[in-house]
N, C-alpha and C. Protein backbone atom coordinates (compact mmCIF):
# COMPACT_ATOMS: atom_id res chain seq x y z
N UNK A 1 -32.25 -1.12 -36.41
CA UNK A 1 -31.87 -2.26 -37.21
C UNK A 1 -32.57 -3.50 -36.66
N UNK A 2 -32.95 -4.22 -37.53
CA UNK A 2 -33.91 -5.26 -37.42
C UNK A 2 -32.74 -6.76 -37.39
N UNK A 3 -33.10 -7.53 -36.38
CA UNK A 3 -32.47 -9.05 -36.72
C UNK A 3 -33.49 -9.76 -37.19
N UNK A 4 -32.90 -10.80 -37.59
CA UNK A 4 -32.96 -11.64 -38.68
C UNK A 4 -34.62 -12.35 -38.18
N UNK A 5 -34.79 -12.80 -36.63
CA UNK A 5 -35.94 -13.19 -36.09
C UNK A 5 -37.34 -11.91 -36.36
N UNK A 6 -36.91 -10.99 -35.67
CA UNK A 6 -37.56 -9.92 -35.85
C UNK A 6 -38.18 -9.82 -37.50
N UNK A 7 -37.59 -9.77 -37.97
CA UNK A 7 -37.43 -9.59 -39.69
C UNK A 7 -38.55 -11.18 -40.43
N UNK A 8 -37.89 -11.71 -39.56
CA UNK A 8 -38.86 -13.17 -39.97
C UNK A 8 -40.61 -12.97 -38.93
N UNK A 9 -40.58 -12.51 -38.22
CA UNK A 9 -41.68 -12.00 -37.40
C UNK A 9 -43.17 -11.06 -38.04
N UNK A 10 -42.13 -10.28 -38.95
CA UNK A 10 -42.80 -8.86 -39.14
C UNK A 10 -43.34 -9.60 -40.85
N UNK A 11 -42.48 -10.19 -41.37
CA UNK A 11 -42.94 -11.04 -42.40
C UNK A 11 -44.00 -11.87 -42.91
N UNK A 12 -44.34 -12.39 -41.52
CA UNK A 12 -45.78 -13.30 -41.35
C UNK A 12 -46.46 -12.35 -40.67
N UNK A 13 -46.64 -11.45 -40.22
CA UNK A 13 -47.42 -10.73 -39.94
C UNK A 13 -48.42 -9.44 -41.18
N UNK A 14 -47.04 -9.33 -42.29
CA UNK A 14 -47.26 -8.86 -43.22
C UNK A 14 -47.80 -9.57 -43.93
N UNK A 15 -47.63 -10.79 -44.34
CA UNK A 15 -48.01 -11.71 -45.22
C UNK A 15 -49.44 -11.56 -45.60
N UNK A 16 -50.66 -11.31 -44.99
CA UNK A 16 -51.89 -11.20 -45.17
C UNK A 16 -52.26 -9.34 -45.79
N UNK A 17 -51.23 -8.68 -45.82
CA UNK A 17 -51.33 -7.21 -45.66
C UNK A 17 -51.59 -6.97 -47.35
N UNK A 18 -52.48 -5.84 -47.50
CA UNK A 18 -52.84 -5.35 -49.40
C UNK A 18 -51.45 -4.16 -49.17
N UNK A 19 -51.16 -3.85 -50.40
CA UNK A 19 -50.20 -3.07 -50.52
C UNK A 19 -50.96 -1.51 -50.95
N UNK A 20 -50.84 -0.68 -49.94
CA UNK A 20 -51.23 0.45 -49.51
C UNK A 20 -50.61 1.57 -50.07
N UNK A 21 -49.31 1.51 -50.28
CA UNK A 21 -48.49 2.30 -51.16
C UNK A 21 -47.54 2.19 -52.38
N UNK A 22 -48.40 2.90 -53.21
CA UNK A 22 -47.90 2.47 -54.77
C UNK A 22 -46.97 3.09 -55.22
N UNK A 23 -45.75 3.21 -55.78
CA UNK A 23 -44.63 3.77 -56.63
C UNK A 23 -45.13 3.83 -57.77
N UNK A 24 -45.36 4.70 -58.46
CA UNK A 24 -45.83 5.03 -60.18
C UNK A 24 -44.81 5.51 -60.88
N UNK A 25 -44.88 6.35 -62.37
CA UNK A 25 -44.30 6.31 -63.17
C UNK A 25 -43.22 7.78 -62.60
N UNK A 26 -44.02 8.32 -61.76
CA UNK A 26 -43.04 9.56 -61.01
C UNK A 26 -42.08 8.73 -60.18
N UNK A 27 -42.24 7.70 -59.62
CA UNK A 27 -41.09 7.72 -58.87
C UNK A 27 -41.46 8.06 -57.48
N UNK A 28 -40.08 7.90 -56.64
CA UNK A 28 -40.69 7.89 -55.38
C UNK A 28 -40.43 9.87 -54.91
N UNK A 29 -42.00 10.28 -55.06
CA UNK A 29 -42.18 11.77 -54.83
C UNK A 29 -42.60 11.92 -53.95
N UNK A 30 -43.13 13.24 -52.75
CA UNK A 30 -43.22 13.78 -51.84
C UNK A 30 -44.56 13.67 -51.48
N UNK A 31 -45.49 13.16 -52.54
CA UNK A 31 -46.44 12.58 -51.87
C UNK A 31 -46.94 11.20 -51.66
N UNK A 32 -45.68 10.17 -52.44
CA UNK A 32 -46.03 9.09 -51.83
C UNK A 32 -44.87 9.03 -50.78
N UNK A 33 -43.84 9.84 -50.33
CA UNK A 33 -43.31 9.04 -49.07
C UNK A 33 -43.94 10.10 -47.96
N UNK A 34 -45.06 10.85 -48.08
CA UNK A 34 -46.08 11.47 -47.11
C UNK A 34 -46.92 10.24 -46.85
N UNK A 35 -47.49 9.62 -47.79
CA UNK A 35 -48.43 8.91 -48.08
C UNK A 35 -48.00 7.41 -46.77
N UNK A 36 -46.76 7.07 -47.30
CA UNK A 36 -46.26 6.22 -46.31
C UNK A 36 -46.14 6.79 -45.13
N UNK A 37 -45.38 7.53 -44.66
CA UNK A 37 -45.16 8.11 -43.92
C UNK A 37 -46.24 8.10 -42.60
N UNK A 38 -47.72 9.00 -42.91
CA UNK A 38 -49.02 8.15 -42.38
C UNK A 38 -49.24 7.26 -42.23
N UNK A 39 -49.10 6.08 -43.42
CA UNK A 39 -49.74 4.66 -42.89
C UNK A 39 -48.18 4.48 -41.93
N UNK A 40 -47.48 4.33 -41.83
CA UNK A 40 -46.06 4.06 -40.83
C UNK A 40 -46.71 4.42 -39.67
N UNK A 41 -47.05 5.49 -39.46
CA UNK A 41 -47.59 6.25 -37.97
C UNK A 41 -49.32 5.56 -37.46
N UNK A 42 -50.22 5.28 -38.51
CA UNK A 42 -51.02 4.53 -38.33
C UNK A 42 -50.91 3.08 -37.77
N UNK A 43 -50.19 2.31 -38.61
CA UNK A 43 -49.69 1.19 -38.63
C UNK A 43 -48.70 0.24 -38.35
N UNK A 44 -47.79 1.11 -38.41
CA UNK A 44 -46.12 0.77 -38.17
C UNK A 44 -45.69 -0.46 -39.27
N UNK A 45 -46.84 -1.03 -39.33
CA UNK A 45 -46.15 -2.07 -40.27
C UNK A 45 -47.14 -2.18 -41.87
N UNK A 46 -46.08 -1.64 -43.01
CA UNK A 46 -46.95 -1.66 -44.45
C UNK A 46 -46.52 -2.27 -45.62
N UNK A 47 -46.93 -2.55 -46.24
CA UNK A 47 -46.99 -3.10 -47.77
C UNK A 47 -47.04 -2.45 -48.72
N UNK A 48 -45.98 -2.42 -49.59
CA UNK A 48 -45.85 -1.25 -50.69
C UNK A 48 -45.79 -1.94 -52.01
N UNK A 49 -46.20 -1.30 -53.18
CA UNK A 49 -45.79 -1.55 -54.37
C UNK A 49 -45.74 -1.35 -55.68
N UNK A 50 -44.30 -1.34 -56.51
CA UNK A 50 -43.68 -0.28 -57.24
C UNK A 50 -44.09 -0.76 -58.68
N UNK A 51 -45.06 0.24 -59.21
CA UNK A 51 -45.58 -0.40 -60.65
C UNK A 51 -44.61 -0.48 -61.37
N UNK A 52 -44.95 -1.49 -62.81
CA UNK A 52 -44.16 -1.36 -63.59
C UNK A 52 -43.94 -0.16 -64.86
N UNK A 53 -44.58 0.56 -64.83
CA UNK A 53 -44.21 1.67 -65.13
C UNK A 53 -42.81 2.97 -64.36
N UNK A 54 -42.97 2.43 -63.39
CA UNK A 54 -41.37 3.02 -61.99
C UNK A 54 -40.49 3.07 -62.64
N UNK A 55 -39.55 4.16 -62.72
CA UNK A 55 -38.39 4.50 -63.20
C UNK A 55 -37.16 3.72 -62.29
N UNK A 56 -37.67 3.43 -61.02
CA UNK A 56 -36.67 2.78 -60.04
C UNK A 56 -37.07 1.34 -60.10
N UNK A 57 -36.38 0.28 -59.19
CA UNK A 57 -36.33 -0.96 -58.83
C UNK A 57 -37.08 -0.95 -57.39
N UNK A 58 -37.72 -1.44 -56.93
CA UNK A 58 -38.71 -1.89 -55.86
C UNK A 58 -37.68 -1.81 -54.60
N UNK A 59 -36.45 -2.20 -54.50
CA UNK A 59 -35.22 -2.43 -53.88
C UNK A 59 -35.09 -0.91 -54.02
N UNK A 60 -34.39 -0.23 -54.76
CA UNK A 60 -34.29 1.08 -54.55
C UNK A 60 -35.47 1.96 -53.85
N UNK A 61 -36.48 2.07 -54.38
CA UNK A 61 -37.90 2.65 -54.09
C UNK A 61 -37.96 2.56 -52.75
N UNK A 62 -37.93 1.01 -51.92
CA UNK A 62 -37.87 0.82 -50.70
C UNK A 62 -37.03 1.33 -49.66
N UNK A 63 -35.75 1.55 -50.41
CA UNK A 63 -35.06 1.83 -49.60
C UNK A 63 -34.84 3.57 -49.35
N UNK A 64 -35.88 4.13 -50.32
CA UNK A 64 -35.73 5.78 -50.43
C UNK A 64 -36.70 5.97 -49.07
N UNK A 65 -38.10 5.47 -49.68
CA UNK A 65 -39.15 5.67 -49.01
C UNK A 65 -38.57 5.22 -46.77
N UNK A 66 -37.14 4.01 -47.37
CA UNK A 66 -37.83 3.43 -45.50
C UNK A 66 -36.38 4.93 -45.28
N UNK A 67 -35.44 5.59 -45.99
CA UNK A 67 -34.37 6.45 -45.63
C UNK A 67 -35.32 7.60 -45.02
N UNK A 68 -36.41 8.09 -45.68
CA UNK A 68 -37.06 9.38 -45.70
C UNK A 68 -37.70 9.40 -44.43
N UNK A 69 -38.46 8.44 -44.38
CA UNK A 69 -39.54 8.04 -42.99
C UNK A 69 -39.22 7.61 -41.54
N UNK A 70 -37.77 7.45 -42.10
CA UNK A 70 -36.89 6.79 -40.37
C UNK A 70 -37.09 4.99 -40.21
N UNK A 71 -37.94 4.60 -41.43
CA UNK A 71 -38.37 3.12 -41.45
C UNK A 71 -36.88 1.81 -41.69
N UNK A 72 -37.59 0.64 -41.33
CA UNK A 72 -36.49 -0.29 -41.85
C UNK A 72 -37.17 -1.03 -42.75
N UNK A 73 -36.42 -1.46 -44.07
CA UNK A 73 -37.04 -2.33 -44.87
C UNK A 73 -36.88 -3.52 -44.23
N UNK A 74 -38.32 -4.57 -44.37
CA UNK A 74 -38.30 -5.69 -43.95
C UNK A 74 -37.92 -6.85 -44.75
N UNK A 75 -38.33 -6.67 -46.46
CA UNK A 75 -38.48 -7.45 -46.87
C UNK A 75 -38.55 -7.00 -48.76
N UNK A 76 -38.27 -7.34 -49.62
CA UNK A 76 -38.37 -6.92 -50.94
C UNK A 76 -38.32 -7.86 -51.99
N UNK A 77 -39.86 -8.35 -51.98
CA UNK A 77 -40.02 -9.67 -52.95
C UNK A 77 -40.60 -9.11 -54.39
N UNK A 78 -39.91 -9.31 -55.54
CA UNK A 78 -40.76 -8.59 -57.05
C UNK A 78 -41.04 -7.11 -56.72
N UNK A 79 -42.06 -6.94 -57.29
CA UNK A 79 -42.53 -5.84 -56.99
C UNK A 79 -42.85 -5.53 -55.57
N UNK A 80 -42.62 -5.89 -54.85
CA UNK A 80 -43.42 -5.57 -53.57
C UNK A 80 -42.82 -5.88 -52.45
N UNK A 81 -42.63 -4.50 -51.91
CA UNK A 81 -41.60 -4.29 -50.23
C UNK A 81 -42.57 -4.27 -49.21
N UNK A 82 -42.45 -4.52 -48.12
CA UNK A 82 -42.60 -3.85 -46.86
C UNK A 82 -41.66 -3.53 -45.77
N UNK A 83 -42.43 -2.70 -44.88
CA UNK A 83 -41.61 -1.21 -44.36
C UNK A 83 -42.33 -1.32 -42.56
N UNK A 84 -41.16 -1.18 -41.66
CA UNK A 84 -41.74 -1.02 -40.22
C UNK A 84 -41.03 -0.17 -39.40
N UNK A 85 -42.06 0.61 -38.75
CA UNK A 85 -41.49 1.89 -38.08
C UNK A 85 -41.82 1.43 -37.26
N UNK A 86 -41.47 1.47 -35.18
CA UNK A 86 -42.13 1.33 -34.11
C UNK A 86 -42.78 2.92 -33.81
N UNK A 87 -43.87 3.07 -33.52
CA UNK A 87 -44.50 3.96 -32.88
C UNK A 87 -45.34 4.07 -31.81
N UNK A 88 -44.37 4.68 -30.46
CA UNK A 88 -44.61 4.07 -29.30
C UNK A 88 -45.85 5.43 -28.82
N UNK A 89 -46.71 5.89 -29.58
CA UNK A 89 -47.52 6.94 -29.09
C UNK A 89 -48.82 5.47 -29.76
N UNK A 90 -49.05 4.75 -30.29
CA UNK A 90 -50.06 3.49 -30.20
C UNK A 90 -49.85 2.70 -28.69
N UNK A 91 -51.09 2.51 -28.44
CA UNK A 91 -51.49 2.06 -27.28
C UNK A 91 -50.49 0.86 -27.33
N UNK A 92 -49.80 0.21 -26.43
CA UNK A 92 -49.22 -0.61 -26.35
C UNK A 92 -49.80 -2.35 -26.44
N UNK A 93 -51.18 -2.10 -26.10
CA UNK A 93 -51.86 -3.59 -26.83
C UNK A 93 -52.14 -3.19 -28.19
N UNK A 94 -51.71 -2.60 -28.93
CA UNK A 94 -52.29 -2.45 -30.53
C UNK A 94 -50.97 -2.61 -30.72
N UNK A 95 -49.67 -2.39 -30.56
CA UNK A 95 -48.43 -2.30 -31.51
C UNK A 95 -48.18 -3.69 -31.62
N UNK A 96 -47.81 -3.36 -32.74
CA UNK A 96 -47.06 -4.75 -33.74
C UNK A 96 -45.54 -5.13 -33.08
N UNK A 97 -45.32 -6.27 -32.28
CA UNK A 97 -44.73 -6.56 -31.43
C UNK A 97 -43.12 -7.66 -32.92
N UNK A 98 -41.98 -6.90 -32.51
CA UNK A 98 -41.21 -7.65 -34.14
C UNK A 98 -40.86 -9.07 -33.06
N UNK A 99 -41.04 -8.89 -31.72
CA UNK A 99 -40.40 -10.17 -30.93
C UNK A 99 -41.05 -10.99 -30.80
N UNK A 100 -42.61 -11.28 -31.32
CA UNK A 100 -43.55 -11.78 -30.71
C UNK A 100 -43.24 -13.40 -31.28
N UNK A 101 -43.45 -14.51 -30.39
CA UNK A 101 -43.32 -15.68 -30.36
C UNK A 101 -44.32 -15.58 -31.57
N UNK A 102 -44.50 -16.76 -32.40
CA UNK A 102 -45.21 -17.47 -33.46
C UNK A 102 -46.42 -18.39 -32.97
């Protein structure tokens, strides 16, 4: 579980991020929460987003995809969530730090 700083952290860090994982007219299926799932383990920190064709709400979608992956949702503006896993097998100067001063 993420606090509120953390959460505000991972936000501006995301802020510059393209959205990497798309929700389509299937819905959230087994190969896009694979799909995440990778960039999570790549990245730890991603940008998602749920076309309007989606049978779900961006809010729902997010919250399947961060249940499935072990992720926490950070954030869920319109169409477009992001999602952060820590993955402590990345070198420790590459991980995306949620405490890091501004």
């Amino acid at each position: 579980m993420l606090t509120s700083k953390q959460r505000a952290c991972l936000k501006g860090q995301a802020n510059s991020y393209e959205p990497i994982v798309h929700v389509g007219k299937g819905g959230v299926i087994d190969t896009v929460v694979k799909q995440a799932d990778d960039a999570l383990t790549a990245r730890e920190l991603i940008k998602g987003k749920t076309l309007e064709t989606a049978p779900c709400t961006s809010r729902e979608a997010a919250e399947q995809i961060a249940a499935q992956t072990n992720a926490d949702v950070v954030q869920v503006i319109g169409r477009v969530f992001i999602l952060y896993r820590q993955n402590r097998e990345i070198p420790k100067e590459k991980r995306i730090d949620p405490n890091r001063k501004k």
